[in-house]
N, C-alpha and C. Protein backbone atom coordinates (compact mmCIF):
# COMPACT_ATOMS: atom_id res chain seq x y z
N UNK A 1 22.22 -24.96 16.00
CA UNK A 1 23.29 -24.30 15.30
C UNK A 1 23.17 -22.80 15.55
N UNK A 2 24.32 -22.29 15.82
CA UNK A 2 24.29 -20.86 16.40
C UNK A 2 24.23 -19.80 14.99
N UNK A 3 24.12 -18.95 14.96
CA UNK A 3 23.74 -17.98 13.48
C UNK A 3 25.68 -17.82 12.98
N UNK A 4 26.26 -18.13 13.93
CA UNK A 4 27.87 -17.52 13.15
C UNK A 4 27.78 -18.94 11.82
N UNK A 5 27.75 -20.05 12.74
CA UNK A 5 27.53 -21.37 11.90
C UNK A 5 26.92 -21.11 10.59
N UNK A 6 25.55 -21.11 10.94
CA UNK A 6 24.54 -20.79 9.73
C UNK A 6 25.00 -19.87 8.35
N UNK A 7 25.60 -19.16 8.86
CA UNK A 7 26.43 -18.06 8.33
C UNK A 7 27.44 -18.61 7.22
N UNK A 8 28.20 -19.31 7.78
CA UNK A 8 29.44 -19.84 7.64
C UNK A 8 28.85 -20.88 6.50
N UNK A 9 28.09 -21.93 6.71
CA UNK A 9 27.57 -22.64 6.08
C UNK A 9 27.12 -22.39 4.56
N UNK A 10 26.53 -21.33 4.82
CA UNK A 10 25.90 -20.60 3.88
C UNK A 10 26.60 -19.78 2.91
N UNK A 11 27.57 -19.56 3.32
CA UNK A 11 28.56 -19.09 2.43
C UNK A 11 29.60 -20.28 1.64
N UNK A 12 29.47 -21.20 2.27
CA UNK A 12 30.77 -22.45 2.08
C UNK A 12 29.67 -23.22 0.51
N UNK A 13 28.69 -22.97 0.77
CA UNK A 13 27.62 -23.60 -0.27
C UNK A 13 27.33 -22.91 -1.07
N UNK A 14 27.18 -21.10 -1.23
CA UNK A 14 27.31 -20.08 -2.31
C UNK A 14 28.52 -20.61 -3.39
N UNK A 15 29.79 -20.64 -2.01
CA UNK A 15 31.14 -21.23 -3.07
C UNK A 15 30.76 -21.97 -3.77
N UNK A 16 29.77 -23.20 -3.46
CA UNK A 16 30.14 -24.16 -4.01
C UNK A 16 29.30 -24.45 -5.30
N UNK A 17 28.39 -23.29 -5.14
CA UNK A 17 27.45 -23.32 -6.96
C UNK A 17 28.02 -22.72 -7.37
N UNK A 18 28.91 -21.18 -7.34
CA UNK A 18 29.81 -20.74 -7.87
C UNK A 18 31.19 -21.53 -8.96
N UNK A 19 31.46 -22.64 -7.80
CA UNK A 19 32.30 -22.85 -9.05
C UNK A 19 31.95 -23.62 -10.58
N UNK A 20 31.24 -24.34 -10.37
CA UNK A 20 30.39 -25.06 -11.72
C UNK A 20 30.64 -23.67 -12.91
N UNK A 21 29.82 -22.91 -12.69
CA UNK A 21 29.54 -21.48 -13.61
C UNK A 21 30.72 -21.03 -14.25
N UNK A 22 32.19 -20.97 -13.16
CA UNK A 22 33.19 -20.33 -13.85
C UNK A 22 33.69 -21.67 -15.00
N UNK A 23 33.49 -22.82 -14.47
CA UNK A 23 34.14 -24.37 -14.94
C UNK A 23 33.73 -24.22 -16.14
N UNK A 24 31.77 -23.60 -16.62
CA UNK A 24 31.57 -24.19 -17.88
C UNK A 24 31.78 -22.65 -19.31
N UNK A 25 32.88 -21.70 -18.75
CA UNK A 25 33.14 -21.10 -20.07
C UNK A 25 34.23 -21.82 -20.97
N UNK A 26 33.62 -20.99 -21.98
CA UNK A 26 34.27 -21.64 -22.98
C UNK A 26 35.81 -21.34 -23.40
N UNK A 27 36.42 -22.07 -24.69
CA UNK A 27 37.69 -21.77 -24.92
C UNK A 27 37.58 -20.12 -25.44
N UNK A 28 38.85 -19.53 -25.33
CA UNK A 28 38.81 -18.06 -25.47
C UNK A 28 39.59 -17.84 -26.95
N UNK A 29 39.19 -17.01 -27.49
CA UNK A 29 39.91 -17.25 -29.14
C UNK A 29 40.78 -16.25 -28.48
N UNK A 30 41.40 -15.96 -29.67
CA UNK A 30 42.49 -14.62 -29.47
C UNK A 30 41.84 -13.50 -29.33
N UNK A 31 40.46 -13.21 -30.82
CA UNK A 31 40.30 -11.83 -30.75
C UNK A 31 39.59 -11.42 -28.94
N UNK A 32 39.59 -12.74 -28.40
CA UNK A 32 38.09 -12.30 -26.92
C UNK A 32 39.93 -12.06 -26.30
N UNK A 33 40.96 -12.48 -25.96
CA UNK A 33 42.24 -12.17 -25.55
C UNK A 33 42.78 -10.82 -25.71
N UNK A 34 42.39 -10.62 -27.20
CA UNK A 34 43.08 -8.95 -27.37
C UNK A 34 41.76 -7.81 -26.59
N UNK A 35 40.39 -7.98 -27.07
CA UNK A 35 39.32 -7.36 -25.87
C UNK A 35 39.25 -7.41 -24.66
N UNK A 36 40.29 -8.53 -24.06
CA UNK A 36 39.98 -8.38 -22.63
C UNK A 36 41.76 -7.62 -21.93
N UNK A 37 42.45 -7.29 -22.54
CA UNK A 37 43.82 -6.90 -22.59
C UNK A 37 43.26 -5.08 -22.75
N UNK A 38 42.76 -5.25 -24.19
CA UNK A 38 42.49 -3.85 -24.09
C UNK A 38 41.84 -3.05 -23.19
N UNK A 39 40.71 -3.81 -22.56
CA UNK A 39 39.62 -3.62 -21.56
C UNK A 39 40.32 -3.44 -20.25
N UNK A 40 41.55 -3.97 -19.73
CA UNK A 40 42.40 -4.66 -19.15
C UNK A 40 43.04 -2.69 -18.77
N UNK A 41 43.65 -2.74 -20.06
CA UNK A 41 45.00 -1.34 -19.97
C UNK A 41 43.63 0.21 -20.17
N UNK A 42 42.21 -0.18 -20.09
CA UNK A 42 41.87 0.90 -20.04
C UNK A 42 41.11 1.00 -18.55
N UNK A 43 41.24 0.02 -17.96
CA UNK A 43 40.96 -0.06 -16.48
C UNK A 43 41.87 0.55 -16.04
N UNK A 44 43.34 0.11 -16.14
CA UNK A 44 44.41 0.48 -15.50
C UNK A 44 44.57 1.91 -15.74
N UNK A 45 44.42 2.46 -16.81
CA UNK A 45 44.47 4.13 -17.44
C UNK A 45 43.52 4.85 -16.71
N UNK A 46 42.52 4.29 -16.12
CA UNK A 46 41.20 4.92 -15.15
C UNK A 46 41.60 4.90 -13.70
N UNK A 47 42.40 3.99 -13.72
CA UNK A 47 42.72 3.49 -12.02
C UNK A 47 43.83 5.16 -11.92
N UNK A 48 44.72 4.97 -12.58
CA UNK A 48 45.88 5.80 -12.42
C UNK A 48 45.55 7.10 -12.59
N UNK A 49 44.70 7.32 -13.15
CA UNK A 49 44.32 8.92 -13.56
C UNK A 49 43.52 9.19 -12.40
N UNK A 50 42.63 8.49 -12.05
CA UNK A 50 41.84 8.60 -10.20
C UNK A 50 42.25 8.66 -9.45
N UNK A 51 43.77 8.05 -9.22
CA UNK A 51 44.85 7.91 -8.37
C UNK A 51 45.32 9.58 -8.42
N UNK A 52 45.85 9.55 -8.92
CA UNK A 52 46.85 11.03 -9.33
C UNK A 52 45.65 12.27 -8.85
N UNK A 53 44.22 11.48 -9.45
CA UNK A 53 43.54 12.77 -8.99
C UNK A 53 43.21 12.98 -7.23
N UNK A 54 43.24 11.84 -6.92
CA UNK A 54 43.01 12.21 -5.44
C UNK A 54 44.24 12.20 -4.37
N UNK A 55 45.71 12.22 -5.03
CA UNK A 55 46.46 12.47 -4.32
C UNK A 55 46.71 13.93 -4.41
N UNK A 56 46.64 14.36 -5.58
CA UNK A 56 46.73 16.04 -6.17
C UNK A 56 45.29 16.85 -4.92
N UNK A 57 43.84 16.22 -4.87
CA UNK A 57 43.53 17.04 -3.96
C UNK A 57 43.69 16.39 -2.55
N UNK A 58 44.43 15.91 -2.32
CA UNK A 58 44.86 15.35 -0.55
C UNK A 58 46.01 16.54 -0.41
N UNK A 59 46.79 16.66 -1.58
CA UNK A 59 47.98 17.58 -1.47
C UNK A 59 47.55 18.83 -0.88
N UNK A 60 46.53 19.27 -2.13
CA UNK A 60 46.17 20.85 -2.09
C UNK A 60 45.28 21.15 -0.92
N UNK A 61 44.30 20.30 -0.19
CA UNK A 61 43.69 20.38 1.13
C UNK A 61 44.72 20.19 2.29
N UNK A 62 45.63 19.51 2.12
CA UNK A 62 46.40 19.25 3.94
C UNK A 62 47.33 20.66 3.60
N UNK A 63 47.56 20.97 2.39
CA UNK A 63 48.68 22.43 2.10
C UNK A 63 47.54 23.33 2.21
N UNK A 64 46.39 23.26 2.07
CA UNK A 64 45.03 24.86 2.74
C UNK A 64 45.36 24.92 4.06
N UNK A 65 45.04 23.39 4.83
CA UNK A 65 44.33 23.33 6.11
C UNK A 65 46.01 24.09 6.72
N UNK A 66 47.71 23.30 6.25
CA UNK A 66 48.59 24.36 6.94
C UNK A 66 49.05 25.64 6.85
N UNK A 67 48.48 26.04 5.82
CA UNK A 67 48.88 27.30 5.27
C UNK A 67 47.81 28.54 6.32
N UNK A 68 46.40 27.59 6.39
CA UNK A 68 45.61 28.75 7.33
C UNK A 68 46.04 28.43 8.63
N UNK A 69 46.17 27.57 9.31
CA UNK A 69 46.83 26.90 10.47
C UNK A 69 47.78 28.22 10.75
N UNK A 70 48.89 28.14 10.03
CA UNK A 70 50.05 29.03 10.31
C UNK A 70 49.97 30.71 10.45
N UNK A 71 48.56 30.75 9.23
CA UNK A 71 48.35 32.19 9.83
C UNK A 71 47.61 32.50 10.90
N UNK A 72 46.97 31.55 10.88
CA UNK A 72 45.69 32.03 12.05
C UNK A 72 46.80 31.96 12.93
N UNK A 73 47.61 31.05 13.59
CA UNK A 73 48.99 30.89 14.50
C UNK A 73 49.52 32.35 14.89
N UNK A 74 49.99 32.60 13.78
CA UNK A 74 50.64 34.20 13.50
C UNK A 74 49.92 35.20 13.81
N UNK A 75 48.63 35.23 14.00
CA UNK A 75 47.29 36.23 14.38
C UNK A 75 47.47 36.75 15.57
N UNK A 76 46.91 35.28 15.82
CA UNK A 76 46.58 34.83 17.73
C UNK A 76 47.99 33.82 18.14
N UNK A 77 48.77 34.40 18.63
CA UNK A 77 49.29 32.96 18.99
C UNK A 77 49.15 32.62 20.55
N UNK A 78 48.47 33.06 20.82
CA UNK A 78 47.92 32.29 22.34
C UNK A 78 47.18 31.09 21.93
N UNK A 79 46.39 31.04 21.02
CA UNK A 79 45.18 29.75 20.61
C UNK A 79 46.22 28.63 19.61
N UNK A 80 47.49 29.20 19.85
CA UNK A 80 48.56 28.33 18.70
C UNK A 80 47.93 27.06 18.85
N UNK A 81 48.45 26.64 20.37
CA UNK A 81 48.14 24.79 20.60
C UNK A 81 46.52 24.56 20.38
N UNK A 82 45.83 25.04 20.60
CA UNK A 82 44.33 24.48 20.09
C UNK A 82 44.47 24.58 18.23
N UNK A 83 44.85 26.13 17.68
CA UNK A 83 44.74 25.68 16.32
C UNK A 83 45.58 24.08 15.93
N UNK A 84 47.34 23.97 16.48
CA UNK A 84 47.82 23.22 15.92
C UNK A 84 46.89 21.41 16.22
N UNK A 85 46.34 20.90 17.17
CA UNK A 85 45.23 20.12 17.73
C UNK A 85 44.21 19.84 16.29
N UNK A 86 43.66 20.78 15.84
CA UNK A 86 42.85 20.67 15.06
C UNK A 86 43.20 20.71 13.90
N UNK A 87 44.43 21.43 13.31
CA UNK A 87 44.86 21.19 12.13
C UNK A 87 45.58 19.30 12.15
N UNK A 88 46.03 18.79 13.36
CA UNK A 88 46.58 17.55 12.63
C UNK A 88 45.06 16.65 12.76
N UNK A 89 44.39 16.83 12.94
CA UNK A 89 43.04 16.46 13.14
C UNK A 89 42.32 16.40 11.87
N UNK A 90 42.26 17.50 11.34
CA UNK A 90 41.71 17.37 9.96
C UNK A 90 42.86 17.18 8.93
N UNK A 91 43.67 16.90 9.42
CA UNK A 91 44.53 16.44 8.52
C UNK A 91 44.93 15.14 8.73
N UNK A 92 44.64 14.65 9.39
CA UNK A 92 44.37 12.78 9.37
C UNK A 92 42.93 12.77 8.91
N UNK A 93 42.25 13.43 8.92
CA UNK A 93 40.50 12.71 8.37
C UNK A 93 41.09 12.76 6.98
N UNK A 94 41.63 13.89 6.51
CA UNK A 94 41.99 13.71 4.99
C UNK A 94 42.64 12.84 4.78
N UNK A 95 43.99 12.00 5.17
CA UNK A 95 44.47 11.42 4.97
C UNK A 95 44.02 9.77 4.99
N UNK A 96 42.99 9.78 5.88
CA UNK A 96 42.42 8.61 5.90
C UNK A 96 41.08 8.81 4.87
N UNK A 97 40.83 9.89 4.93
CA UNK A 97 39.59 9.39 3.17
C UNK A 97 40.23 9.32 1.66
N UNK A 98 41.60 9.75 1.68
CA UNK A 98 42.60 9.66 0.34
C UNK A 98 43.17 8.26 0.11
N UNK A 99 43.22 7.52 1.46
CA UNK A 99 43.88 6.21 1.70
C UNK A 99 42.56 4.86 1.25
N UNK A 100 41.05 5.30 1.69
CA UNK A 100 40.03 4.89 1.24
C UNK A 100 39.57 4.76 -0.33
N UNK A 101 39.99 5.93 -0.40
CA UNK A 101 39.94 6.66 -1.86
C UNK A 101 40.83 5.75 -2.91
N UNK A 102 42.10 5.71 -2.37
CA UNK A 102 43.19 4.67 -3.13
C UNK A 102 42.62 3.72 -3.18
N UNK A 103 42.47 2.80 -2.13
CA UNK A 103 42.02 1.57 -1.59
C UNK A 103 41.22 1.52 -3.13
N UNK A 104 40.07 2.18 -3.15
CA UNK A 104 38.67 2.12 -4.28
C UNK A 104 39.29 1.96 -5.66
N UNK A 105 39.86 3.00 -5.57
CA UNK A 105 40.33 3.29 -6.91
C UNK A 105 41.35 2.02 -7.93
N UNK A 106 42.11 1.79 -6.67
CA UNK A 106 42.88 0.56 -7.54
C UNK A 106 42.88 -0.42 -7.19
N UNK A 107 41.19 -1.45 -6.84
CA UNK A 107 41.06 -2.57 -6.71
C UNK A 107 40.51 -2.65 -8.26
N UNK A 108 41.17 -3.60 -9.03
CA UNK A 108 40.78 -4.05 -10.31
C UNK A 108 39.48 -5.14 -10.00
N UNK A 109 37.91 -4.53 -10.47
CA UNK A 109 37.01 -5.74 -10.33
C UNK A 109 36.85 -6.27 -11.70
């Protein structure tokens, strides 16, 4: 058996003690319904406020990185095309660690 197999196997059999465990909770009263609701809308109140916070600094960094972009531009503008190169450059790394950032932020575990 090749290791992808082994692998595979091994995970198909984790599943399968896994489910017993979720099978044997118990019935849920109301008050464990209203704690897990509340628990529920203060996840979501954490998700959204993390959200907002890391789109607010994705904003204010890609608006630094063009705002110096444009002057340094205005300085020198012989080095225009190398500055403009590097400004969309670091301005996709930002955009792809804000998109990571989301990703984190609003997976409900």
């Amino acid at each position: 058996m090749n290791k992808f197999a082994r692998i595979a196997v091994l995970c198909f059999v984790i599943l399968l003690m896994a489910s017993p465990v979720f099978a044997q909770e118990g019935e849920a009263t109301a008050a464990d319904m209203a704690k897990a609701r509340a628990s529920n809308s203060l996840i979501f109140l954490g998700s959204a406020f993390g959200a907002g916070l890391i789109i607010i600094g994705a904003g204010y960094g890609i608006s630094k990185i063009g705002s110096c972009a444009v002057e340094s531009m205005a300085r020198q503008p012989e080095v225009a095309g190398n500055i403009q190169t590097a400004m969309i450059i670091s301005a996709a790394l930002i955009e792809g660690a804000t998109f990571f950032a989301l990703i984190v932020c609003l997976i409900r575990f």
